[in-house]
Protein backbone atom coordinates (compact mmCIF):
# COMPACT_ATOMS: atom_id res chain seq x y z
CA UNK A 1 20.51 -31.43 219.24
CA UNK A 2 17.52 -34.31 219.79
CA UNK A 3 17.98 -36.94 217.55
CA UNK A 4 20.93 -35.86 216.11
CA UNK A 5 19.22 -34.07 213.45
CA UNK A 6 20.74 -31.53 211.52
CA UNK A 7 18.86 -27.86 211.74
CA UNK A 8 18.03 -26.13 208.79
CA UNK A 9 20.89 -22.95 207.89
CA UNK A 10 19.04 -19.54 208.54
CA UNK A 11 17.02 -18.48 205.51
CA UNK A 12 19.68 -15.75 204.85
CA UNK A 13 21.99 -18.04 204.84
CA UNK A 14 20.30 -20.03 202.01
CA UNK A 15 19.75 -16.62 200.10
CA UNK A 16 23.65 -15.75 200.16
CA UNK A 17 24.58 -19.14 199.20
CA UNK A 18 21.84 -18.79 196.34
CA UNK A 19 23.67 -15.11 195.03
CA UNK A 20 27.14 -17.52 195.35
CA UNK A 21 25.90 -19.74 193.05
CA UNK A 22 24.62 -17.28 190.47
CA UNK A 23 27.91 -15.69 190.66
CA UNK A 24 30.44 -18.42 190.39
CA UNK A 25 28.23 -20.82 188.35
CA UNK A 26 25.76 -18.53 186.31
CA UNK A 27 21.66 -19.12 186.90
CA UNK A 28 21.07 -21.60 185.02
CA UNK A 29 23.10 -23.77 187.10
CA UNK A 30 21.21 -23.05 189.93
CA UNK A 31 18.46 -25.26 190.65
CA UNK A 32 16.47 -26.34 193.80
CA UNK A 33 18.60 -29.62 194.33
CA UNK A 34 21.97 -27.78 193.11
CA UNK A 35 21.44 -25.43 196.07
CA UNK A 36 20.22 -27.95 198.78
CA UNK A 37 23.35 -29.72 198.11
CA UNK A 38 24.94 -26.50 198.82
CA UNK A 39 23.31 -25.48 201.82
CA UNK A 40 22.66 -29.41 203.44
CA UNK A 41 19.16 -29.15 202.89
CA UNK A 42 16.98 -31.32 200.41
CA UNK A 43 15.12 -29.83 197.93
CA UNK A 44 11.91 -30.89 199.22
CA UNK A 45 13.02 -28.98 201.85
CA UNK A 46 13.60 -25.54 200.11
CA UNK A 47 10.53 -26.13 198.26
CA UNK A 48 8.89 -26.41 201.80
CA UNK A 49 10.50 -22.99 202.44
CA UNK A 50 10.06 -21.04 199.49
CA UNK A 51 7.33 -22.54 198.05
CA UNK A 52 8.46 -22.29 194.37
CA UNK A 53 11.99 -21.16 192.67
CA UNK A 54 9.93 -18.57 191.60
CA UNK A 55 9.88 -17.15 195.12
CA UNK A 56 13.44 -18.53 196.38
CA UNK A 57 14.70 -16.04 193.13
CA UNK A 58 12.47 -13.04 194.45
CA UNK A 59 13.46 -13.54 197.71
CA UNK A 60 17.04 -13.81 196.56
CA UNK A 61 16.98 -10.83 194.87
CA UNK A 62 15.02 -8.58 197.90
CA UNK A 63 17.79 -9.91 199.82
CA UNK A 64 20.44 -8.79 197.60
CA UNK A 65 18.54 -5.29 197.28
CA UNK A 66 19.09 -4.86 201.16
CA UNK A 67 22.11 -4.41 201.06
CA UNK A 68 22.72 -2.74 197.92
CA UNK A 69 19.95 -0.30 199.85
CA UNK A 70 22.19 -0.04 202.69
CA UNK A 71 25.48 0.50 200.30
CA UNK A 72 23.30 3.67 198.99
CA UNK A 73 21.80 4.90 201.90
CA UNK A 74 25.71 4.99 203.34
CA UNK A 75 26.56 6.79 199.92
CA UNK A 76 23.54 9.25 199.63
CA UNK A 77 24.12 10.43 203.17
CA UNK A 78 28.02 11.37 203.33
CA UNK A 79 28.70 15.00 203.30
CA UNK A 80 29.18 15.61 199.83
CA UNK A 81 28.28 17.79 196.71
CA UNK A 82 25.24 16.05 195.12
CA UNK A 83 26.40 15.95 192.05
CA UNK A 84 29.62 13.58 193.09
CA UNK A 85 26.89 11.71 195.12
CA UNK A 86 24.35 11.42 192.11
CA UNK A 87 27.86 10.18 190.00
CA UNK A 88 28.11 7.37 193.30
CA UNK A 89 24.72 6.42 192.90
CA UNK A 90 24.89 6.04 189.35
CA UNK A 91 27.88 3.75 189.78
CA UNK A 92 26.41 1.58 192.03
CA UNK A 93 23.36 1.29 189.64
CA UNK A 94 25.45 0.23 186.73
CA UNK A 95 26.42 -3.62 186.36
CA UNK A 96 30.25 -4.21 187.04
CA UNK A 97 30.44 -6.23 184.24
CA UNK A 98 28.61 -8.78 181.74
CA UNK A 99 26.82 -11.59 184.06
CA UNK A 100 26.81 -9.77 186.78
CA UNK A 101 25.10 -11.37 189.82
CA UNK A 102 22.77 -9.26 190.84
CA UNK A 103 21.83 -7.82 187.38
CA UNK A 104 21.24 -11.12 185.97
CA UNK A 105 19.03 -12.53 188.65
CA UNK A 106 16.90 -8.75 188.54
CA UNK A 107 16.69 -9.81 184.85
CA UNK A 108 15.59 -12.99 185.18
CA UNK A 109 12.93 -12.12 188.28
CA UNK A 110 11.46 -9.48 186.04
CA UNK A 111 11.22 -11.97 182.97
CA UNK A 112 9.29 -14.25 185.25
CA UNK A 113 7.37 -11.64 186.98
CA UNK A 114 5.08 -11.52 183.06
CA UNK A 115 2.81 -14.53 185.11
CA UNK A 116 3.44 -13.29 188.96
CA UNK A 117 1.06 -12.82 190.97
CA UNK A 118 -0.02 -9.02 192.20
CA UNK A 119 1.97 -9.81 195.64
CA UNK A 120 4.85 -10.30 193.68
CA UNK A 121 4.29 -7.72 191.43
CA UNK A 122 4.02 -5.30 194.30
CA UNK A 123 7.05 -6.82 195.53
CA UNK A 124 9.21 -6.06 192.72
CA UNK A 125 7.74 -2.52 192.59
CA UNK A 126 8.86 -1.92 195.97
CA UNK A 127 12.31 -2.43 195.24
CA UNK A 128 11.82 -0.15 191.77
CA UNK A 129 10.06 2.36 194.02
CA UNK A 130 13.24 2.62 196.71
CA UNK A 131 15.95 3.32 194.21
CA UNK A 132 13.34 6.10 192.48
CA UNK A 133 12.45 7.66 195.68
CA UNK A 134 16.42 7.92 196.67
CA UNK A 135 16.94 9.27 193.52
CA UNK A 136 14.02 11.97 193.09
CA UNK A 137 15.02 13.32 197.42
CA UNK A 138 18.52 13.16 195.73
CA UNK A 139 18.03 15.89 192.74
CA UNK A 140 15.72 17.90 194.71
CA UNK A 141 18.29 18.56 197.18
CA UNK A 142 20.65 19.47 194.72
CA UNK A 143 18.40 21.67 192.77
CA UNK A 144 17.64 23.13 196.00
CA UNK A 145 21.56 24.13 196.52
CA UNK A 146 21.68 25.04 193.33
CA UNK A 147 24.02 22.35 192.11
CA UNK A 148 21.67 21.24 189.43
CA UNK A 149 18.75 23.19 186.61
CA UNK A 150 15.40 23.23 187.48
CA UNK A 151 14.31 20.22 186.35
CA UNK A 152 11.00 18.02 187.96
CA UNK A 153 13.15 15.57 189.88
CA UNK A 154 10.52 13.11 189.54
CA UNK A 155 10.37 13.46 185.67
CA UNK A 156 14.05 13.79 185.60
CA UNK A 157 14.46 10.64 187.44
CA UNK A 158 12.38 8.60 185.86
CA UNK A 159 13.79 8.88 182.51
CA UNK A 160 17.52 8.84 184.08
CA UNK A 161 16.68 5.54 185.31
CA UNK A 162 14.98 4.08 181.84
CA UNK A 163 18.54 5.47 180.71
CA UNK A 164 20.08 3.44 183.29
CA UNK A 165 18.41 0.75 182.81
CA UNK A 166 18.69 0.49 178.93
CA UNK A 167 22.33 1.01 179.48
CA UNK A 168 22.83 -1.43 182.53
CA UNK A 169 20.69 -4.70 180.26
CA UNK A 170 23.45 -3.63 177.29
CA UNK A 171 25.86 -4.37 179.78
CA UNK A 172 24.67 -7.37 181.62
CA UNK A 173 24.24 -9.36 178.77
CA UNK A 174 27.54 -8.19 177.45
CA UNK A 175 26.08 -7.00 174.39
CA UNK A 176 29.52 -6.44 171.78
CA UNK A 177 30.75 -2.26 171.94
CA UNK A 178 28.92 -1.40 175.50
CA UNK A 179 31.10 -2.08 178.44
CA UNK A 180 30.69 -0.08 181.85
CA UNK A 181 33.28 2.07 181.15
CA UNK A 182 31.41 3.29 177.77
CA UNK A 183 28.16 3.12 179.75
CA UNK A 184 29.57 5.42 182.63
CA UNK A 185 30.92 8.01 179.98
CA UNK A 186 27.32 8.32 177.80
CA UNK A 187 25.72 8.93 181.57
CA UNK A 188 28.42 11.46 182.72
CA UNK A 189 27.85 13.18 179.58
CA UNK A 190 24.13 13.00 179.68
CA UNK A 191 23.80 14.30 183.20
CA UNK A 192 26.32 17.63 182.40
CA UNK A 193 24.37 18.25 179.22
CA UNK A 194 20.93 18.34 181.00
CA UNK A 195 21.04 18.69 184.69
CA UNK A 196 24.40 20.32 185.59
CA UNK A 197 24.59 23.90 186.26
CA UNK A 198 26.43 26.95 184.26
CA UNK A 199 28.42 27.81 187.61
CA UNK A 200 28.96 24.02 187.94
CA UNK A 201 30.03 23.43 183.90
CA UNK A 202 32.95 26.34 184.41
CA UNK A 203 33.48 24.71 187.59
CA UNK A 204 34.93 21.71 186.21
């Protein structure tokens, strides 16, 4: 290495060491010079990077989407019934617990995201827009089969996911009498009430 100088970690690298942070130590612990202590860098240096923490959260947060994306894609594509893969993807929506990582940094981005610019904006719409499209190909296909009523699977999943989503924040922010477990019932219960078929109901 000329000089001696010490090259910067890969900017992945520097995203999974900011999701470490927010896990062990919570998000308000993790600042600019917290994490270039972490990572060797300086936080002139991450600035120089990201630009703003604005963007290093963002970018933390698309990062941890990509694999969450991946973790679905793998789960939406096994040969299953769709309704045990809609139950997967439902699971994998739903926070593991209060704090959790990746919940609490999605709350936080979209908290800032009031002043964000339109690229960001667009950004974080893109990630909404992924888990929506999964979703809607998900029902269809299991309407299709008939596994599930005739419902508009984009209707359907848009207000599954504002039920997701009101559910998930209760749970994040560990509000007292919702825990996953509660969360995962009210959804189960939800989804054979309004979406499940006769055949299916005696079924099970």
């Amino acid at each position: 290495m000329a000089g001696g100088r010490k090259q910067a970690p890969p900017r992945e690298d520097v995203l999974a060491a900011a999701m470490e942070m927010i896990a062990e130590r919570g998000l308000e612990k993790l600042t600019m010079a917290a994490l270039g202590r972490e990572v060797g860098m300086s936080s002139g240096h991450l600035l120089y990077y990201f630009g703003s923490k604005d963007e290093l959260l963002l970018r933390t947060l698309e990062w941890s989407e990509g694999r969450l994306g991946a973790e679905r894609g793998r789960l939406l594509t096994r040969t299953a019934p769709a309704r045990e893969r809609l139950a997967a993807f439902v699971d994998l929506y739903v926070p593991d617990g209060h704090r959790d990582p990746h919940w609490t940094l999605w709350l936080e981005v979209w908290n800032r995201s009031q002043t964000a610019d339109a690229d960001a904006r667009d950004r974080q719409a893109a990630i909404e827009g992924a888990w929506h499209r999964d979703l809607v190909a998900l029902l269809a296909e299991g309407i299709s089969r008939g596994e599930f009523r005739r419902v508009d699977p984009d209707r359907f999943a848009a207000r599954l996911r504002a039920l997701l989503d009101g559910f998930s924040i209760h749970v994040a922010i560990g509000l007292r009498g919702t825990d996953r477990a509660h969360v995962l019932a009210h959804v189960s219960e939800f989804l054979t009430d309004s979406l499940l078929t006769d055949s299916l109901l005696t079924d099970t």
